[in-house]
C-alpha atoms as a PDB file:
ATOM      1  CA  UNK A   1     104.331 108.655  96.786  1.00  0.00           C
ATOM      2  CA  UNK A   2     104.334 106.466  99.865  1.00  0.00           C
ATOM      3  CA  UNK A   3     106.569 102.900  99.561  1.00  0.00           C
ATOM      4  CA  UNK A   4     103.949 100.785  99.486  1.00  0.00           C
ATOM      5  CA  UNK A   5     101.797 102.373  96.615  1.00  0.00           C
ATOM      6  CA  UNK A   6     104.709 102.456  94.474  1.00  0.00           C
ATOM      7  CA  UNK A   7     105.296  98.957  95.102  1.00  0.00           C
ATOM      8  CA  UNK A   8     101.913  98.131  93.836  1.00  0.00           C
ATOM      9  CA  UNK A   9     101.984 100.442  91.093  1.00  0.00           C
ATOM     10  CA  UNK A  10     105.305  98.625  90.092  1.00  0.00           C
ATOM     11  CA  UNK A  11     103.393  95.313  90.674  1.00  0.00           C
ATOM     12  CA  UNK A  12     100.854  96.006  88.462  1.00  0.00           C
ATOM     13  CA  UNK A  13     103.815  96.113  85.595  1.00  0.00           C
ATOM     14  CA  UNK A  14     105.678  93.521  86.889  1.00  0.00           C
ATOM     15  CA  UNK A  15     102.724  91.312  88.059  1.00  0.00           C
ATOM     16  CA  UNK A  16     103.759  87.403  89.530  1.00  0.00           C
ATOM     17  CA  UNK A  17     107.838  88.410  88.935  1.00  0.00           C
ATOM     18  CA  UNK A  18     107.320  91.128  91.499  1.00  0.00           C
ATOM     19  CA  UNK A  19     109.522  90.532  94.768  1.00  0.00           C
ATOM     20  CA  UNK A  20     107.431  90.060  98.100  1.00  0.00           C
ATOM     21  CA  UNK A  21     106.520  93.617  99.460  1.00  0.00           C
ATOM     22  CA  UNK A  22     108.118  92.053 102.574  1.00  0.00           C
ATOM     23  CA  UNK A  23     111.293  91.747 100.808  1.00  0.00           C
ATOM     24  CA  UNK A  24     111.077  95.554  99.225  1.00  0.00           C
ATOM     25  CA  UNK A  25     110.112  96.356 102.804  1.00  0.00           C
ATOM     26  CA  UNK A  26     113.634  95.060 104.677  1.00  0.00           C
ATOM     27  CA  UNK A  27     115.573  96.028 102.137  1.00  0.00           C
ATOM     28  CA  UNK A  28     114.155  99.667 102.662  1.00  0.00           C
ATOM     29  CA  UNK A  29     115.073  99.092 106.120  1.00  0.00           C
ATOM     30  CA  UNK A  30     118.592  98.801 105.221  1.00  0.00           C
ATOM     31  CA  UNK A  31     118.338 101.645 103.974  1.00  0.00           C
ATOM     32  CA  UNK A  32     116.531 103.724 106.416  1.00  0.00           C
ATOM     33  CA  UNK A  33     119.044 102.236 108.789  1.00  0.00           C
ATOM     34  CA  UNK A  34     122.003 102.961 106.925  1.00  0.00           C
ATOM     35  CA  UNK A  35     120.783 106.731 106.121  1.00  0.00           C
ATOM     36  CA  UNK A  36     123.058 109.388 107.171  1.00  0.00           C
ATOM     37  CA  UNK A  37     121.871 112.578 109.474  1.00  0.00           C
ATOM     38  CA  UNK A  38     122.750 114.986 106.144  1.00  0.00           C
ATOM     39  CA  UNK A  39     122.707 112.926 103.095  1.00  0.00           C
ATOM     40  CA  UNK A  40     126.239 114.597 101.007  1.00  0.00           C
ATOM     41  CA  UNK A  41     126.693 111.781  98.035  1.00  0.00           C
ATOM     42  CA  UNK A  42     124.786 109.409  97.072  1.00  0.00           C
ATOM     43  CA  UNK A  43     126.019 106.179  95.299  1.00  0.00           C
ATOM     44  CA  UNK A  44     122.879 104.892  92.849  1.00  0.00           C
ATOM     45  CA  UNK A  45     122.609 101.201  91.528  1.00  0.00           C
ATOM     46  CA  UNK A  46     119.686  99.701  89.528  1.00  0.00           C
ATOM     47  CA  UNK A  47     118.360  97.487  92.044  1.00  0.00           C
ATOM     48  CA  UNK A  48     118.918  94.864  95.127  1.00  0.00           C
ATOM     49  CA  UNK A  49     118.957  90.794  93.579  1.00  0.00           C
ATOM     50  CA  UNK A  50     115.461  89.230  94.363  1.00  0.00           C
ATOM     51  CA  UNK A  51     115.232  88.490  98.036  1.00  0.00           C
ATOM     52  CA  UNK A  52     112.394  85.310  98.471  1.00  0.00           C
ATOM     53  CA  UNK A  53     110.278  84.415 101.448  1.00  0.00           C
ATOM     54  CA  UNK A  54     112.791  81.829 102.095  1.00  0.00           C
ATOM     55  CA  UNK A  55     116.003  84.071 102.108  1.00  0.00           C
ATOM     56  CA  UNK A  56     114.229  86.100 104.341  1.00  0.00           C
ATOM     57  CA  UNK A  57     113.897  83.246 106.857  1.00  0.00           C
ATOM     58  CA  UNK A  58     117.611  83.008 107.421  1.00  0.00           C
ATOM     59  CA  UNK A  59     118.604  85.103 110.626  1.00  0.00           C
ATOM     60  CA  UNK A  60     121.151  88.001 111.213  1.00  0.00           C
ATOM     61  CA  UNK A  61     122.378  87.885 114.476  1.00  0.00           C
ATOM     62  CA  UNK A  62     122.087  90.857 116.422  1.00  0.00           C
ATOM     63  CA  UNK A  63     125.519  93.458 115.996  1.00  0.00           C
ATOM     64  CA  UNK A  64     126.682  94.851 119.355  1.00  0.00           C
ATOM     65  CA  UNK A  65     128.179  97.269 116.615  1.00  0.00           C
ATOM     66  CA  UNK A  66     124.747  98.023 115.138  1.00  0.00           C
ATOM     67  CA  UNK A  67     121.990  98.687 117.443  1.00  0.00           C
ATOM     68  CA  UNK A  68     118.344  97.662 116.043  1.00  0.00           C
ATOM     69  CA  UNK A  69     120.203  96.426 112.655  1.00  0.00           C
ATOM     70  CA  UNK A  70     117.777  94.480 110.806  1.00  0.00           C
ATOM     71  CA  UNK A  71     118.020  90.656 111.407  1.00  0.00           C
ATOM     72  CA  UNK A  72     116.841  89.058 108.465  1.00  0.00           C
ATOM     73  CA  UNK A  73     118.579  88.487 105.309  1.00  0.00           C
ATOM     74  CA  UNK A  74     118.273  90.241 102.534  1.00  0.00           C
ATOM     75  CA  UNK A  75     120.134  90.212  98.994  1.00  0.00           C
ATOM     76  CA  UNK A  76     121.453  93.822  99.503  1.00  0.00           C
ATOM     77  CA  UNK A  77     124.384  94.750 100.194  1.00  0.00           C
ATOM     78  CA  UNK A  78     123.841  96.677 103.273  1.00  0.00           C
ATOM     79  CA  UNK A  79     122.836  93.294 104.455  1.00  0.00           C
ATOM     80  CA  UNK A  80     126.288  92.472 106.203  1.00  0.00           C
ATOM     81  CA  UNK A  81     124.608  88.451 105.857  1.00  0.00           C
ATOM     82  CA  UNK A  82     124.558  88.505 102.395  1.00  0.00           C
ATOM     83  CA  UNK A  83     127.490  86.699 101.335  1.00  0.00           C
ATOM     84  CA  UNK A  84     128.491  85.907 104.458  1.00  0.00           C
ATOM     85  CA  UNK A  85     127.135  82.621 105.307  1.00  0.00           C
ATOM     86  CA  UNK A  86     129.212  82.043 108.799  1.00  0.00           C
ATOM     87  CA  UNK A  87     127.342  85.420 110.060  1.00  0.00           C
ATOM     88  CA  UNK A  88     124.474  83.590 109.607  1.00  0.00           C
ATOM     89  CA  UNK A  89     125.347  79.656 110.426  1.00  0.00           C
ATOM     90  CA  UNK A  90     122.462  79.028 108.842  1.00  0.00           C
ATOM     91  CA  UNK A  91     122.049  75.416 106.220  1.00  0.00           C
ATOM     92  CA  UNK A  92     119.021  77.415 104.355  1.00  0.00           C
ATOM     93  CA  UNK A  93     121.598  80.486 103.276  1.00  0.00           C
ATOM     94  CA  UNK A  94     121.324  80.992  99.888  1.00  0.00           C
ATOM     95  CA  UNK A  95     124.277  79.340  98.102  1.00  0.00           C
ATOM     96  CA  UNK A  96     124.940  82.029  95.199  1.00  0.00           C
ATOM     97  CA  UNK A  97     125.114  85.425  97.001  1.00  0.00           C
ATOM     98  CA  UNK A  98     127.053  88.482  97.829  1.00  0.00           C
ATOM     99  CA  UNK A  99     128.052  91.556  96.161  1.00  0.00           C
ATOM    100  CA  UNK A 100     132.016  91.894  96.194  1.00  0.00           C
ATOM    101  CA  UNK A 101     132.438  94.627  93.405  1.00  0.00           C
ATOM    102  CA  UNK A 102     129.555  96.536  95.888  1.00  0.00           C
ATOM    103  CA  UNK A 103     132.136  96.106  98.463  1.00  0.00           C
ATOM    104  CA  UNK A 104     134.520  97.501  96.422  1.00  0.00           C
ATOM    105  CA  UNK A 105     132.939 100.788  95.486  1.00  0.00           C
ATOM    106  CA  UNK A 106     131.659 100.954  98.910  1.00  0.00           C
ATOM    107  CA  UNK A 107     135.581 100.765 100.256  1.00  0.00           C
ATOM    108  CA  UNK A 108     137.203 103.046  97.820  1.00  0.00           C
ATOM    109  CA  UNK A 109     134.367 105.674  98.958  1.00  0.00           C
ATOM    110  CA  UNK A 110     136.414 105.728 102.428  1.00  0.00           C
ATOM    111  CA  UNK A 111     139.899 104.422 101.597  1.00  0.00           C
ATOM    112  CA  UNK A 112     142.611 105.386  98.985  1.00  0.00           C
ATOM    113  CA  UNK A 113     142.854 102.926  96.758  1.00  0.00           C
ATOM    114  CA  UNK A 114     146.242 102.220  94.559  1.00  0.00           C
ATOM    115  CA  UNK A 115     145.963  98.232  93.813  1.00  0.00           C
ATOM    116  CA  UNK A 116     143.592  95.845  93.893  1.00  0.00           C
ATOM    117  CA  UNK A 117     145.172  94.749  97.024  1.00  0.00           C
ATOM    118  CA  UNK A 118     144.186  97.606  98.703  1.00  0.00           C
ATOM    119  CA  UNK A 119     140.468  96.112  98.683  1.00  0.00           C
ATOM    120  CA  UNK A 120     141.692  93.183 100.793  1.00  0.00           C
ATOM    121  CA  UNK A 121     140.646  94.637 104.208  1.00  0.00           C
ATOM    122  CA  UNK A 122     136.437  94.099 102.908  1.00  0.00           C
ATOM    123  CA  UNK A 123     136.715  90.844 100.706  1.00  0.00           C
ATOM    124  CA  UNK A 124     137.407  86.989 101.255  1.00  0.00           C
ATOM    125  CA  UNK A 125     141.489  87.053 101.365  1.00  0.00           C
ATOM    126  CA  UNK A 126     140.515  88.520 105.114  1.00  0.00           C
ATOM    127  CA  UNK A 127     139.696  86.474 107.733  1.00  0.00           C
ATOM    128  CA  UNK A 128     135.630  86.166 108.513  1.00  0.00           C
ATOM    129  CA  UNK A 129     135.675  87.773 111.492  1.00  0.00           C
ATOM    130  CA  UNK A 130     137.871  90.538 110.847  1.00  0.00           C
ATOM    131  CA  UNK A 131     136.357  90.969 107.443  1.00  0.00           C
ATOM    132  CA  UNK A 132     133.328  91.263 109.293  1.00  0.00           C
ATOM    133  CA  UNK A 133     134.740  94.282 111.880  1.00  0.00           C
ATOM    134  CA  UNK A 134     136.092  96.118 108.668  1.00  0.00           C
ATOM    135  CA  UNK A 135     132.786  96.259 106.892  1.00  0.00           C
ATOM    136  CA  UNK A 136     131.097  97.405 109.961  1.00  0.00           C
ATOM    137  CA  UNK A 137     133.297  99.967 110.585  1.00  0.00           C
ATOM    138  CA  UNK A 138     133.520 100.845 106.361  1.00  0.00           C
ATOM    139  CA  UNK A 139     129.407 101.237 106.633  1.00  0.00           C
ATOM    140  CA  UNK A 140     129.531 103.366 109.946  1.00  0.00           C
ATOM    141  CA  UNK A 141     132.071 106.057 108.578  1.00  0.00           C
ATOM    142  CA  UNK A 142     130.134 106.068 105.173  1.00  0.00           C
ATOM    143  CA  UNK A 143     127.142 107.442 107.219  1.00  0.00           C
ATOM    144  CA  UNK A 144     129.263 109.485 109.172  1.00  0.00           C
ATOM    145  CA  UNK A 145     130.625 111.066 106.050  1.00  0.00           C
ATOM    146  CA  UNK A 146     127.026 111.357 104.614  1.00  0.00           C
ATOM    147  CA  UNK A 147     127.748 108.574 101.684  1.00  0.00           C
ATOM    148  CA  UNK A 148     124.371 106.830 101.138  1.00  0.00           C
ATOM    149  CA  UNK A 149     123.957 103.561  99.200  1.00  0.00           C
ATOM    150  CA  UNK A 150     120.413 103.194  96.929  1.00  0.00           C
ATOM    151  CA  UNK A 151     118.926 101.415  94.485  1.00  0.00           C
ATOM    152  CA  UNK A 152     116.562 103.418  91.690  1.00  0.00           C
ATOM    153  CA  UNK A 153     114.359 101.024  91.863  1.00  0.00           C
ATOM    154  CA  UNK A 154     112.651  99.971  95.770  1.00  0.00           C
ATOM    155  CA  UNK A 155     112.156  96.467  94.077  1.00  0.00           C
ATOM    156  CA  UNK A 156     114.290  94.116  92.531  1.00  0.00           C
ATOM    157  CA  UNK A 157     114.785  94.451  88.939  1.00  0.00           C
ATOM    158  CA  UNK A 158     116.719  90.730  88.571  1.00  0.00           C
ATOM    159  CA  UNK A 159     116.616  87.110  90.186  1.00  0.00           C
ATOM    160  CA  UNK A 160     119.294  84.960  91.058  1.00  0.00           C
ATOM    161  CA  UNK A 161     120.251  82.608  88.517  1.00  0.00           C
END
């Protein structure tokens, strides 16, 4: 079934608490983006938080790292903006956001993990932008290795509190 008829099939359940189809739209890009060549595992969560039109107003500056990245926020983890507000710079980034534990899985995908220290390298005890280099580099050899992040559901199945 092609993304946007499932989207309005789900809407037609979900009705006025149905995400924008913008919103299910980026985050698929994220995705798509994110993809690798020769998909080998892939990690499955319920769903991406509830990205609004406003969230999707803040900016993601382009990553040298990244070519053709998506550039506007989304409440995904594949979203290197989402919590990270000084990627973004930006007074409208949502206040409540970002996905640590995601982090987490994500890092002990690549990494061998024997404390909780070990995690350090992707979460706040790290300095912004070197924080910022590791998770770059964590999402590029997850693709490499054919590790591939998705959600079972293309739409968000929660809000933000």
């Amino acid at each position: 079934m092609p993304f946007e008829e499932a989207y309005f099939e789900i809407n037609q359940i979900l009705g006025n608490n149905t995400e924008p189809i913008e919103s299910a739209c980026l985050v698929e890009k994220y995705r798509q983006y994110l993809k690798p060549e020769t998909v080998r595992v892939v990690l499955l969560a319920e769903s991406h938080v509830f990205t609004s039109d406003g969230d999707r107003r803040v900016a993601i500056p382009p990553i040298g790292d990244l070519p053709g990245y998506p550039t506007q926020y989304a409440r995904f983890v594949y979203c290197l903006g989402n919590g990270e507000p000084d990627l973004t710079n930006d007074p409208h980034h949502p206040r409540r956001d970002g996905t640590p534990q995601f982090w987490k899985v994500l890092y002990a995908c690549d990494s061998r993990i024997e404390s909780l220290e070990d995690f350090t390298p992707v979460q706040r005890g790290t300095s912004f932008p070197q924080r910022l280099q590791n998770k770059i580099h964590l999402l590029k050899n997850l693709r490499a290795k054919g590790i591939w992040f998705v959600d079972a559901s293309i739409v968000a199945v929660y809000g933000v509190d």
